[in-house]
Protein backbone atom coordinates (compact mmCIF):
# COMPACT_ATOMS: atom_id res chain seq x y z
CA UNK A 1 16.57 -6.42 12.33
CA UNK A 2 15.61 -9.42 15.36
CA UNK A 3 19.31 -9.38 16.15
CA UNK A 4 18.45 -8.58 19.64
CA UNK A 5 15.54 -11.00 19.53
CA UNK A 6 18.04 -13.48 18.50
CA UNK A 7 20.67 -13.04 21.18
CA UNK A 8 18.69 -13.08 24.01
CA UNK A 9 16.28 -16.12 22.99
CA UNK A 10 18.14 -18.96 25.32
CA UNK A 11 18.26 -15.95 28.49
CA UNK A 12 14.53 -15.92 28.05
CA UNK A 13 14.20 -19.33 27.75
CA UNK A 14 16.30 -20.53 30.86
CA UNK A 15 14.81 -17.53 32.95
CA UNK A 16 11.20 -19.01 31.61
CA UNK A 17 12.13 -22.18 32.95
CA UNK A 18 14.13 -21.20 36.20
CA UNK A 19 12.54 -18.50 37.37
CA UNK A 20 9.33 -16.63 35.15
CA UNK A 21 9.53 -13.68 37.80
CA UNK A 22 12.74 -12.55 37.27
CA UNK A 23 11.47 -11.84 33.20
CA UNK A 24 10.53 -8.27 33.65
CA UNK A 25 13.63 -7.10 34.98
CA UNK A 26 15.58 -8.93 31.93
CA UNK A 27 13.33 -7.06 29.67
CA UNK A 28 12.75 -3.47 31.06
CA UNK A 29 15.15 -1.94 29.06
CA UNK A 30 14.56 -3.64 25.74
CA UNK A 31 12.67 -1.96 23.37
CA UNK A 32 9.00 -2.92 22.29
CA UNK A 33 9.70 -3.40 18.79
CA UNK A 34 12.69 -6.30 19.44
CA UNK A 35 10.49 -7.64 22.63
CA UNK A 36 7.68 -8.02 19.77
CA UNK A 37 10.21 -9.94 17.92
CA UNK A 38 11.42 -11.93 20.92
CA UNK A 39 8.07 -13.35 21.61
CA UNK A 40 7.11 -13.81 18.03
CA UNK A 41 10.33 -16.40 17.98
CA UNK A 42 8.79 -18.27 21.61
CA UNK A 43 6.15 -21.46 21.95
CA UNK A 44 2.94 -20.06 22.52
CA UNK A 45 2.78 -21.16 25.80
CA UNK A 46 6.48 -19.17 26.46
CA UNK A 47 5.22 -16.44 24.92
CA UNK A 48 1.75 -16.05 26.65
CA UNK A 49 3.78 -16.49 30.29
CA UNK A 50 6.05 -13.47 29.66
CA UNK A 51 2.69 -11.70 28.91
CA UNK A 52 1.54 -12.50 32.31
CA UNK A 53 4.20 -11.96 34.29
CA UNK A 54 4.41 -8.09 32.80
CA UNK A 55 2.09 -5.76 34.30
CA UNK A 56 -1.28 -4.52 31.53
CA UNK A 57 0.27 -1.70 30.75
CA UNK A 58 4.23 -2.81 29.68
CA UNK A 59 2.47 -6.00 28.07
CA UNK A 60 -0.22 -4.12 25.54
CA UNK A 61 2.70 -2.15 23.73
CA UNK A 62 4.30 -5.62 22.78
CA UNK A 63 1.26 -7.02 21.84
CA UNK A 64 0.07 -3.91 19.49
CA UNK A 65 2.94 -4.94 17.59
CA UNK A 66 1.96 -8.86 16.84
CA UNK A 67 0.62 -9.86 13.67
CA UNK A 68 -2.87 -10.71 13.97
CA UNK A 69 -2.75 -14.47 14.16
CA UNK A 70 -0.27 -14.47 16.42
CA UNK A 71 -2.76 -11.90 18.78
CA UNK A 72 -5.30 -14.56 18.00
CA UNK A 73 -3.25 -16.91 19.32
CA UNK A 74 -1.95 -15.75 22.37
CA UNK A 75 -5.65 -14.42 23.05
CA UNK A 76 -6.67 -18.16 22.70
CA UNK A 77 -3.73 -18.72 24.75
CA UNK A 78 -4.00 -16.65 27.65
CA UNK A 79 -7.85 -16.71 27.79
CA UNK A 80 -10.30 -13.94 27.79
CA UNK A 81 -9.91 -13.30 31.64
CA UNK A 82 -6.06 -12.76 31.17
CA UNK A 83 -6.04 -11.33 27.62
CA UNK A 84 -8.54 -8.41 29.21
CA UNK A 85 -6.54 -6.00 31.43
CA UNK A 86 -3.70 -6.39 28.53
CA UNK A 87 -6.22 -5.28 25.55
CA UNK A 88 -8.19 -2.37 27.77
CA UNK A 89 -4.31 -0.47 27.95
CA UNK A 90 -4.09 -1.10 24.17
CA UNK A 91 -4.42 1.95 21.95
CA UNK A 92 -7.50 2.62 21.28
CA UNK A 93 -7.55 1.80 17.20
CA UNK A 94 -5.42 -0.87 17.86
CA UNK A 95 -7.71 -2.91 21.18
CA UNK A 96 -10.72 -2.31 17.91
CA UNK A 97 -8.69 -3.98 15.21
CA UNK A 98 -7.84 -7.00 17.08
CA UNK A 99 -11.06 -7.50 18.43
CA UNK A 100 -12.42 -7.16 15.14
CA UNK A 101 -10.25 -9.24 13.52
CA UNK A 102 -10.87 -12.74 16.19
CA UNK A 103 -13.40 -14.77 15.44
CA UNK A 104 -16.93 -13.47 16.29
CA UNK A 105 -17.11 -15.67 19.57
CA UNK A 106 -13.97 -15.17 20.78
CA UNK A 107 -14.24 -10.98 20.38
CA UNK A 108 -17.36 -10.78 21.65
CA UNK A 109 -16.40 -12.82 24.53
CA UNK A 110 -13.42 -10.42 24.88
CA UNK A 111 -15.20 -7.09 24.34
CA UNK A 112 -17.54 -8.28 27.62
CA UNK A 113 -14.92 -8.89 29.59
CA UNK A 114 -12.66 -5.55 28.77
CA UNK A 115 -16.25 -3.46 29.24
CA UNK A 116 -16.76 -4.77 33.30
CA UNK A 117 -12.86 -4.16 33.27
CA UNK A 118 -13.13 -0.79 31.67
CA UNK A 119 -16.18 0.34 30.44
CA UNK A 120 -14.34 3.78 28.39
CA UNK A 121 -12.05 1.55 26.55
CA UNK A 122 -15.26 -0.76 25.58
CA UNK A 123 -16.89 2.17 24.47
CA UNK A 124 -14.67 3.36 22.57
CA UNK A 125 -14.31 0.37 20.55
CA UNK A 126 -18.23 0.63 19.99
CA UNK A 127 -17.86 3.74 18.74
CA UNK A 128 -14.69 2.83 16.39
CA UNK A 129 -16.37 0.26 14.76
CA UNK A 130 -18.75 1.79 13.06
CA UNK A 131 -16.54 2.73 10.31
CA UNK A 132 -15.13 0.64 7.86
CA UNK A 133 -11.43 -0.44 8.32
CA UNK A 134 -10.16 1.44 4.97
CA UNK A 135 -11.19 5.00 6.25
CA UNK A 136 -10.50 7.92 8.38
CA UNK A 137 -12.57 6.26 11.03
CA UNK A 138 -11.11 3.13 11.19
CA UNK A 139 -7.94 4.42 11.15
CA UNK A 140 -8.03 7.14 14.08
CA UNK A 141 -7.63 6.44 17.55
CA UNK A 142 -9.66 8.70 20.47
CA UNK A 143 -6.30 8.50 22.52
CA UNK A 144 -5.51 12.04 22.08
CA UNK A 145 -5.15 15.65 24.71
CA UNK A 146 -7.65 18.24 24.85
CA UNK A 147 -8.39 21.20 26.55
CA UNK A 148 -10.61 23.88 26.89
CA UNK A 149 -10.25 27.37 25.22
CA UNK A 150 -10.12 29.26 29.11
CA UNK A 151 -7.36 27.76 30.70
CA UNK A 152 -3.74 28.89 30.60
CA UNK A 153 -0.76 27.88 28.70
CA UNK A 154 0.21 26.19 31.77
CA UNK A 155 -2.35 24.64 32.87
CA UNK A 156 -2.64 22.99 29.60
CA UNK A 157 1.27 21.24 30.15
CA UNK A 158 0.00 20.43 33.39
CA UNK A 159 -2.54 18.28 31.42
CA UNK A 160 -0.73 17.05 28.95
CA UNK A 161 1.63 15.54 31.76
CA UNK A 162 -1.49 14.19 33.42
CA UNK A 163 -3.13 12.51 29.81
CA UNK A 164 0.79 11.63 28.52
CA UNK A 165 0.23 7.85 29.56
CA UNK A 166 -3.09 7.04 27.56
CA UNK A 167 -2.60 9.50 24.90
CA UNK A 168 -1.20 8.49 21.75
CA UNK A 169 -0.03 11.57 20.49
CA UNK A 170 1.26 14.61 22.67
CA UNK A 171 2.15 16.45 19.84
CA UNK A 172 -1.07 18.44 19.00
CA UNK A 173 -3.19 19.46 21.63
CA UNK A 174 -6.95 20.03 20.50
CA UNK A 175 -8.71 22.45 22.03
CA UNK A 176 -12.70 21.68 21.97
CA UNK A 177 -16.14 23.57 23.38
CA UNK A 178 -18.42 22.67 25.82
CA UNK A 179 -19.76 20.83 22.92
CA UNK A 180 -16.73 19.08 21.97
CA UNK A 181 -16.27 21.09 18.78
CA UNK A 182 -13.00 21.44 17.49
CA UNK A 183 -11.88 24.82 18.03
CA UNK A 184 -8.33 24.91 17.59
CA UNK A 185 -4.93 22.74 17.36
CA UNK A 186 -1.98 23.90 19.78
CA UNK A 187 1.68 22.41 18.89
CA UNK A 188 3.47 21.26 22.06
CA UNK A 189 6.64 23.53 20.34
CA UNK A 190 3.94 26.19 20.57
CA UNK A 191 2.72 25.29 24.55
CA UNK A 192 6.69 25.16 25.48
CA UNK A 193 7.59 28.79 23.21
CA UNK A 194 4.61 30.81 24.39
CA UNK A 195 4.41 32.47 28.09
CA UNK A 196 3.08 30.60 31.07
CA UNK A 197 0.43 33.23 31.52
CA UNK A 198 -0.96 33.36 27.96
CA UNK A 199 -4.10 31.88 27.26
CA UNK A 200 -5.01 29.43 24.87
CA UNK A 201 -7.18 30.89 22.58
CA UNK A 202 -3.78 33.33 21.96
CA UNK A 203 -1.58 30.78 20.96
CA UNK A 204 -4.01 28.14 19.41
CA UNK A 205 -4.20 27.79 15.75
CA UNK A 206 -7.89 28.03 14.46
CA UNK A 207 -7.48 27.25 10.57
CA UNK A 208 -7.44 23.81 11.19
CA UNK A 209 -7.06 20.60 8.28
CA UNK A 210 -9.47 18.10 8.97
CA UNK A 211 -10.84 15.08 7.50
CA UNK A 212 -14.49 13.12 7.30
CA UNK A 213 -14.73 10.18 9.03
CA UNK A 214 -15.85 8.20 5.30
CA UNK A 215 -12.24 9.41 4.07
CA UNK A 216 -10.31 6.63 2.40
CA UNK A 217 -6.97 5.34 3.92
CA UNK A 218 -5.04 6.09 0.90
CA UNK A 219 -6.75 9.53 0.60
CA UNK A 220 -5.74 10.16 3.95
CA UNK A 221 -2.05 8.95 3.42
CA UNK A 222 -1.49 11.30 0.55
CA UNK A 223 -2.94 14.11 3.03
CA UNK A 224 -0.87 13.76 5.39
CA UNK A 225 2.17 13.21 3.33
CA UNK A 226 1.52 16.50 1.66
CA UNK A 227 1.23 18.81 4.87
CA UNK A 228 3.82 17.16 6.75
CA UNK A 229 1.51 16.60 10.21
CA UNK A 230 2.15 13.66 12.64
CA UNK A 231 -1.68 13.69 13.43
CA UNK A 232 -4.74 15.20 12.04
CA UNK A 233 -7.95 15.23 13.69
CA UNK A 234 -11.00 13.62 12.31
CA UNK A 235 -14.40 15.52 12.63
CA UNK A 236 -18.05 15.17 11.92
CA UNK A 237 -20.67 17.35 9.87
CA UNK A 238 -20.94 19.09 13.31
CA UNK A 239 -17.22 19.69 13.38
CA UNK A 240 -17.68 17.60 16.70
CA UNK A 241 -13.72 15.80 17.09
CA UNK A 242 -14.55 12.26 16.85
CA UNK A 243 -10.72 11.18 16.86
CA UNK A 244 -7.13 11.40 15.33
CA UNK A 245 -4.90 9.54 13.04
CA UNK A 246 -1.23 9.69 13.83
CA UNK A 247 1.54 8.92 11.35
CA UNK A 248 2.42 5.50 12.19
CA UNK A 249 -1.30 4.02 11.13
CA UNK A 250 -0.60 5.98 8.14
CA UNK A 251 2.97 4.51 7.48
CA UNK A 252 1.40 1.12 7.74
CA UNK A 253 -1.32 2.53 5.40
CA UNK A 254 1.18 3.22 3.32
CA UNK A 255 3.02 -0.10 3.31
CA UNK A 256 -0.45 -2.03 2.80
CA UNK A 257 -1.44 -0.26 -0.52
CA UNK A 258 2.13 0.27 -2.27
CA UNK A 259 2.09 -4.16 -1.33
CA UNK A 260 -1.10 -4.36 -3.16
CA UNK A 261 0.01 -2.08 -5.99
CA UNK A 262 3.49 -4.23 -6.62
CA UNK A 263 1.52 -7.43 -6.05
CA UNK A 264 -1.40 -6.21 -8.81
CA UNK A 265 1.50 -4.87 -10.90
CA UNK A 266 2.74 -8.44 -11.05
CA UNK A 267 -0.33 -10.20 -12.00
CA UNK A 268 -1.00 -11.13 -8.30
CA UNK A 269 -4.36 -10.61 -6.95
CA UNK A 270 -3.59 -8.84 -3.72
CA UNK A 271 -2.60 -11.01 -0.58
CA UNK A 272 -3.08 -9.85 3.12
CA UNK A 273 -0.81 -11.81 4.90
CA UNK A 274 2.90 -12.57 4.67
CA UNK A 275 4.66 -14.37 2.67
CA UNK A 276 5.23 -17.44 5.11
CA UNK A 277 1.59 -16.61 6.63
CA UNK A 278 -0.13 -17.50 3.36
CA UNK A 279 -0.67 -21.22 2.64
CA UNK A 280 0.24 -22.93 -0.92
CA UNK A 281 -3.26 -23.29 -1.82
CA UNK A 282 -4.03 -19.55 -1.21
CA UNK A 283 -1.01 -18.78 -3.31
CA UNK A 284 -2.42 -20.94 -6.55
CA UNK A 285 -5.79 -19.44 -6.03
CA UNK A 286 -4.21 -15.46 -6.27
CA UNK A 287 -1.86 -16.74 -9.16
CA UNK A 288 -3.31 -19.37 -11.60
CA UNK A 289 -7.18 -16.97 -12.66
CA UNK A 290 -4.14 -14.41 -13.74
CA UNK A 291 -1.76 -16.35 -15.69
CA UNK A 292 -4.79 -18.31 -17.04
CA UNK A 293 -6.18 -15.07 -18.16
CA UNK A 294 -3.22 -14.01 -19.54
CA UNK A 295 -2.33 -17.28 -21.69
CA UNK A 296 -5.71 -16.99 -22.86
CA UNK A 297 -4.93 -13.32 -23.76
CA UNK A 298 -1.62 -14.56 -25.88
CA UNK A 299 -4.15 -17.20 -27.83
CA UNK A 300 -4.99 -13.49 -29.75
CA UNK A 301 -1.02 -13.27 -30.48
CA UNK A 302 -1.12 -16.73 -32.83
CA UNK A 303 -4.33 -15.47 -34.27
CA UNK A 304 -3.23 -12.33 -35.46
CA UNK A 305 0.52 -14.34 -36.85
CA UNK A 306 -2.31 -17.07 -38.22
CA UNK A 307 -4.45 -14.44 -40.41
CA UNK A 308 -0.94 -13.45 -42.12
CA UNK A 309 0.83 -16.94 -42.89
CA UNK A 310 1.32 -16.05 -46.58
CA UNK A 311 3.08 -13.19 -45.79
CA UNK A 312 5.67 -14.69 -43.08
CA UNK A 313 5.98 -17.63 -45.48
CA UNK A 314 7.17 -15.55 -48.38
CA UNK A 315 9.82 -13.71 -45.92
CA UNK A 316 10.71 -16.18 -43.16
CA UNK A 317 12.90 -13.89 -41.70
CA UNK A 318 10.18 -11.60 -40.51
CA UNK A 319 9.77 -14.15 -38.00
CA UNK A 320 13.55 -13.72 -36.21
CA UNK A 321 12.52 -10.18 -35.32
CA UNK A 322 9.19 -10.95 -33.67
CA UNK A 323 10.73 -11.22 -29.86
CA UNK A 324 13.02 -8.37 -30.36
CA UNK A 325 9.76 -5.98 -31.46
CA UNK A 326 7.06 -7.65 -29.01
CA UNK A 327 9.52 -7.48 -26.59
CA UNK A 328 10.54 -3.52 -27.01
CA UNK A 329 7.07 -2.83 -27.10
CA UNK A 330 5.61 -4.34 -24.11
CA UNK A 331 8.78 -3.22 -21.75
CA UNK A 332 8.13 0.60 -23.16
CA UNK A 333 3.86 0.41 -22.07
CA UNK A 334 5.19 -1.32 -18.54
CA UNK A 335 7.37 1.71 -17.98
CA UNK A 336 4.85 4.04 -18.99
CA UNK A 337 1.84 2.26 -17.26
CA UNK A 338 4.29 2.23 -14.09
CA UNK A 339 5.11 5.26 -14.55
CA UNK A 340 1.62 6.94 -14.33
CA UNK A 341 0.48 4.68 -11.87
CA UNK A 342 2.76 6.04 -9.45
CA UNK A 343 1.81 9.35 -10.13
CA UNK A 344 -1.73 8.37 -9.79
CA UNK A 345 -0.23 7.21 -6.01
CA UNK A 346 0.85 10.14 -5.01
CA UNK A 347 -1.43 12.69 -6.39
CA UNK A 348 1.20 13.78 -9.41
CA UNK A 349 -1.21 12.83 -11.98
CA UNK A 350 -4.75 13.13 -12.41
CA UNK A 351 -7.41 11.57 -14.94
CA UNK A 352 -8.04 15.12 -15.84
CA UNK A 353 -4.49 15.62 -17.14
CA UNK A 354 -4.90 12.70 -19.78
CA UNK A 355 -4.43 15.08 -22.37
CA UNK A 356 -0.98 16.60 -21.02
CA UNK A 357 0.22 13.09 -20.40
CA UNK A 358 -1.03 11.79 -23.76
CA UNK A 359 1.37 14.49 -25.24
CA UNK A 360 4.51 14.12 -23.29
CA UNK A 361 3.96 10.15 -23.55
CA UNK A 362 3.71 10.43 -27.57
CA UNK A 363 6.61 12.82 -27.58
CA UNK A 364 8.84 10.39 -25.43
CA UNK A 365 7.91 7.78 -27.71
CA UNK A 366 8.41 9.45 -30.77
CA UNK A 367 12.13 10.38 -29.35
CA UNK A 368 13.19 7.00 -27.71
CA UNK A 369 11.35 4.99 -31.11
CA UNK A 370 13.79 6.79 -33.17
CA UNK A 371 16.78 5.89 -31.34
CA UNK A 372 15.53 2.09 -30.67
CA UNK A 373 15.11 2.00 -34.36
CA UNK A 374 18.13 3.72 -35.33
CA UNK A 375 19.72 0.64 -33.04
CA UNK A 376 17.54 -2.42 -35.05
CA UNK A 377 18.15 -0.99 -38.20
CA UNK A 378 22.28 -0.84 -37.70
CA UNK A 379 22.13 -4.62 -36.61
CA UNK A 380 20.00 -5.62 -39.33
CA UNK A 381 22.20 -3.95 -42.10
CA UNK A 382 25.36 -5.92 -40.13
CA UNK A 383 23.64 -8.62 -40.55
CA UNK A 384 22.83 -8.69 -44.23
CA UNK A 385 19.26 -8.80 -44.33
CA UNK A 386 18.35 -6.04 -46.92
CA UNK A 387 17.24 -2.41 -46.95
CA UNK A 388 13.45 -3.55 -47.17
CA UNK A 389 13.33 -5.82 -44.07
CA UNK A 390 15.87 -2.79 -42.15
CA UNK A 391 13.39 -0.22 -42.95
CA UNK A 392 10.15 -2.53 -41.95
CA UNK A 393 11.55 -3.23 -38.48
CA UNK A 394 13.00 0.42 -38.21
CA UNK A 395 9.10 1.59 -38.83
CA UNK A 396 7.79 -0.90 -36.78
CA UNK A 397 9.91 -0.32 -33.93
CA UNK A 398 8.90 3.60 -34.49
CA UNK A 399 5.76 2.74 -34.24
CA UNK A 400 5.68 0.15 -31.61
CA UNK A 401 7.11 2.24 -28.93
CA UNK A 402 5.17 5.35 -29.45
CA UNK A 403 1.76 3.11 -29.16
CA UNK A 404 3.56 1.45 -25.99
CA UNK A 405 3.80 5.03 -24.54
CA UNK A 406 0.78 6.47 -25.17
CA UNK A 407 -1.51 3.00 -24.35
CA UNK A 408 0.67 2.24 -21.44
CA UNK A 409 0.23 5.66 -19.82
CA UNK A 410 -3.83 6.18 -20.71
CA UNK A 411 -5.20 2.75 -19.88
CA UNK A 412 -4.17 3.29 -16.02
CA UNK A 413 -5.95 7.04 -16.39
CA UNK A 414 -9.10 5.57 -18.06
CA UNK A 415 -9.09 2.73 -15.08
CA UNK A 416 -8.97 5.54 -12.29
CA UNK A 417 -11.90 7.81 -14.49
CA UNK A 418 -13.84 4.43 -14.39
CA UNK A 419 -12.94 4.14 -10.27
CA UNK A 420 -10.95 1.26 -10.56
CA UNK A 421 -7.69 0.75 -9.58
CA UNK A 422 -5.38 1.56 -11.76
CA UNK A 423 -2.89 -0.77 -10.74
CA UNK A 424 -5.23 -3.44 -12.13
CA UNK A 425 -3.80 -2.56 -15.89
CA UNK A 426 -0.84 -4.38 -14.49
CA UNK A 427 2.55 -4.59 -17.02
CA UNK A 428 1.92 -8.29 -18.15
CA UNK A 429 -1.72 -6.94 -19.79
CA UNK A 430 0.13 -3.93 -21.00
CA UNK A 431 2.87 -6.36 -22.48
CA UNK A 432 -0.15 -8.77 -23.93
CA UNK A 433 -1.96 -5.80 -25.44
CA UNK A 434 0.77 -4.54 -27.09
CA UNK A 435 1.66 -7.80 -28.19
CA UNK A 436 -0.94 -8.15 -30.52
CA UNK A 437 -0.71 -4.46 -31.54
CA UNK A 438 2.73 -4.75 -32.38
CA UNK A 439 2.31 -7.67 -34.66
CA UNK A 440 -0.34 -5.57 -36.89
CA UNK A 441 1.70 -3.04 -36.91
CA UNK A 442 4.84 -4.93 -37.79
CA UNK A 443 2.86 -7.43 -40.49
CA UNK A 444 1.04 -4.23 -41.72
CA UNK A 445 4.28 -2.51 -42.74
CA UNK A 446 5.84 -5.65 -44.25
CA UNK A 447 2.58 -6.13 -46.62
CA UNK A 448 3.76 -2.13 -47.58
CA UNK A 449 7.38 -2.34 -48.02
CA UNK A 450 7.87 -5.90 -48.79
CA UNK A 451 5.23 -6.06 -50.92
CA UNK A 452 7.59 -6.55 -54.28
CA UNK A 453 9.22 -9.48 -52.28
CA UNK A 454 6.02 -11.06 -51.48
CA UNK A 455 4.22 -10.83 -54.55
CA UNK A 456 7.28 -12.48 -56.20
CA UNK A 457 7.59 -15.59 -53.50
CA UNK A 458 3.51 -15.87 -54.44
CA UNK A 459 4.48 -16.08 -58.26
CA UNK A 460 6.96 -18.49 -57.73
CA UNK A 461 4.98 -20.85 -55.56
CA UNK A 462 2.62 -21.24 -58.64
């Protein structure tokens, strides 16, 4: 929702123009999200003077919640020597994406200037960037509260008070050795229930979920989903705490891979930016190698129809049902294939369960085949057709749907035993496959049952 954005657009913009100082008390009480919004909507040059006349720390909020070329832009914008106090109070997984994510020149330029304006938060980009941006270690953030194992229950509020500005998370409070090993994890609920005098090490818990820094982001989504945490730490082999990832860089992990799942789904090869963000020409490049592919992929359709002329010329009407079965078949594999690919998502299924799902898939089919066919064969009797063309599309349709179930739901579970992505058997090559599938099936069972009826059209054509 911008509505807020929206409504206070021509304030801003008058104030801009009248009077750029009086800004920060017009926007105090707005919240960072809409503000985000607000200067999203402004000229570059607007935006980039509200960011100046806010002080570093009320400005980097706003700006964590840009898209990155509009942070490009505004760094460009601003310049390096303005851009720095703003990106040194910037979380610290968020001041390492963006300064990964400029051009080379421009970050490097930037990375300088934030480490003789604060050498800690220049280190600690250093030391997020060594892991790639799809794990645990380029998602967590070394914004967090720690403490010691001697010190009171007290004196541990008194320093979460004390870190509460540059932390990101006050919710867990880690408590680490001399060493920085991770000891234990203390709940703030816990801190505020327990006595003032108690120590730490009473009230701390010490089995303790962790993750590797190498950890994939979806991996680490799925974790965090299951056990219900709003942070989990990240340590090395040395159980040393090298950060933590807190929910909201897991809800945009989230967002990020179920986008490239419905995109692949689609056909789509995956696109990073928005739909407005992305130019034509990118768009024709993601779409056309997939529908060319797939085109190609229907060329084995007419083959298959080609190598069995004789037998759609001596019943024509074969032909009318064609859609309806092709149709019914490739809708039943993109339900399955969806389906399991969800599961796959979330951790429901696994390629080890192939077997299990390969017998509740053919059971499903079996059931749901029947009644389809039950339904085809009524209309086809209404319609007059004969018992021998009923009962062909009645088997087919049988048939058809039970090989949509069971293909649709394996292909996904042989992709992910392979370590692709499953997503990749997306429902148009589940609907091509069992395309051509169908039509053997469906020509096969007409050369059976219609065989009286074809032999006798190839008689009377001599």
């Amino acid at each position: 929702m911008m509505r807020v954005a929206v409504a206070m657009l021509p304030e801003v913009r008058e104030l801009l123009a009248e009077d750029p100082a009086q800004i920060g008390a017009l926007l105090e009480e707005i919240h960072d999200e809409d503000l985000a919004d607000l200067i999203g909507m402004l000229e570059e040059h607007e935006a980039a003077l509200i960011l100046k006349t806010l002080k570093p720390e009320e400005a980097a909020p706003i700006f964590e919640r840009l898209d990155e070329d509009r942070q490009e832009a505004l760094v460009e914008e601003l310049g390096v020597e303005d851009a720095a106090p703003i990106v040194s109070e910037m979380s610290a997984d968020e001041r390492t994406d963006l300064i990964e994510n400029l051009p080379e020149e421009v970050g490097d330029k930037l990375l300088e200037r934030v480490e003789k304006f604060d050498p800690e938060a220049a280190a600690e980009v250093e030391e997020l960037a060594k892991w790639p941006e799809d794990s645990a270690g380029g998602l967590m953030t070394t914004d967090y509260v720690s403490v010691p194992p001697s010190i009171t229950v007290a004196e541990a509020i008194e320093r979460i008070r004390e870190a509460s500005g540059d932390a990101e998370t006050i919710y867990y409070v880690y408590v680490l050795s001399d060493d920085e090993r991770l000891l234990g994890i203390v709940s703030l609920r816990d801190l505020l229930l327990a006595t003032s005098t108690d120590r730490i090490t009473d009230v701390m818990t010490e089995n303790i979920f962790a993750l590797s820094p190498e950890t994939d982001q979806e991996e680490v989504a799925r974790k965090m989903a299951k056990y219900d945490f709003a942070a989990m730490p990240v340590v090395g082999p040395d159980r040393k705490l090298l950060g933590v990832i807190t929910v909201d860089d897991v809800m945009d992990v989230l967002t990020e891979e179920q986008t490239e799942d419905m995109q692949r789904l689609a056909a789509v090869e995956p696109i990073e930016e928005g739909y407005f963000q992305t130019s034509f020409w990118t768009f024709i490049q993601k779409r056309a190698p997939w529908l060319a592919a797939l085109l190609v992929s229907e060329f084995i359709t007419g083959t298959v129809m080609r190598h069995y002329d004789a037998i759609i010329e001596a019943v024509s009407k074969l032909a009318y049902y064609v859609p309806m079965l092709i149709s019914t078949g490739g809708n039943t594999g993109s339900q399955s294939s969806s389906l399991i690919i969800r599961g796959l998502a979330v951790g429901d299924v696994k390629p080890m369960d192939w077997k299990r799902v390969f017998v509740r898939e053919a059971g499903q089919g079996l059931v749901l085949g029947l009644m389809l066919a039950i339904i085809g064969m009524t209309r086809i009797y209404l319609w007059g057709d004969g018992l021998p063309l009923m009962f062909t599309v009645g088997f087919t349709l049988l048939f058809i749907v039970i090989m949509g179930c069971t293909v649709g739901s394996m292909l996904p579970l042989l992709l992910r035993k392979l370590g692709l992505d499953p997503a990749t058997s997306s429902t148009p090559f589940i609907a091509t496959l069992i395309d051509v599938l169908g039509i053997l099936i469906y020509l096969n069972v007409a050369k059976l049952l219609l065989a009286e009826v074809i032999a006798k059209a190839a008689t009377g054509s001599h």
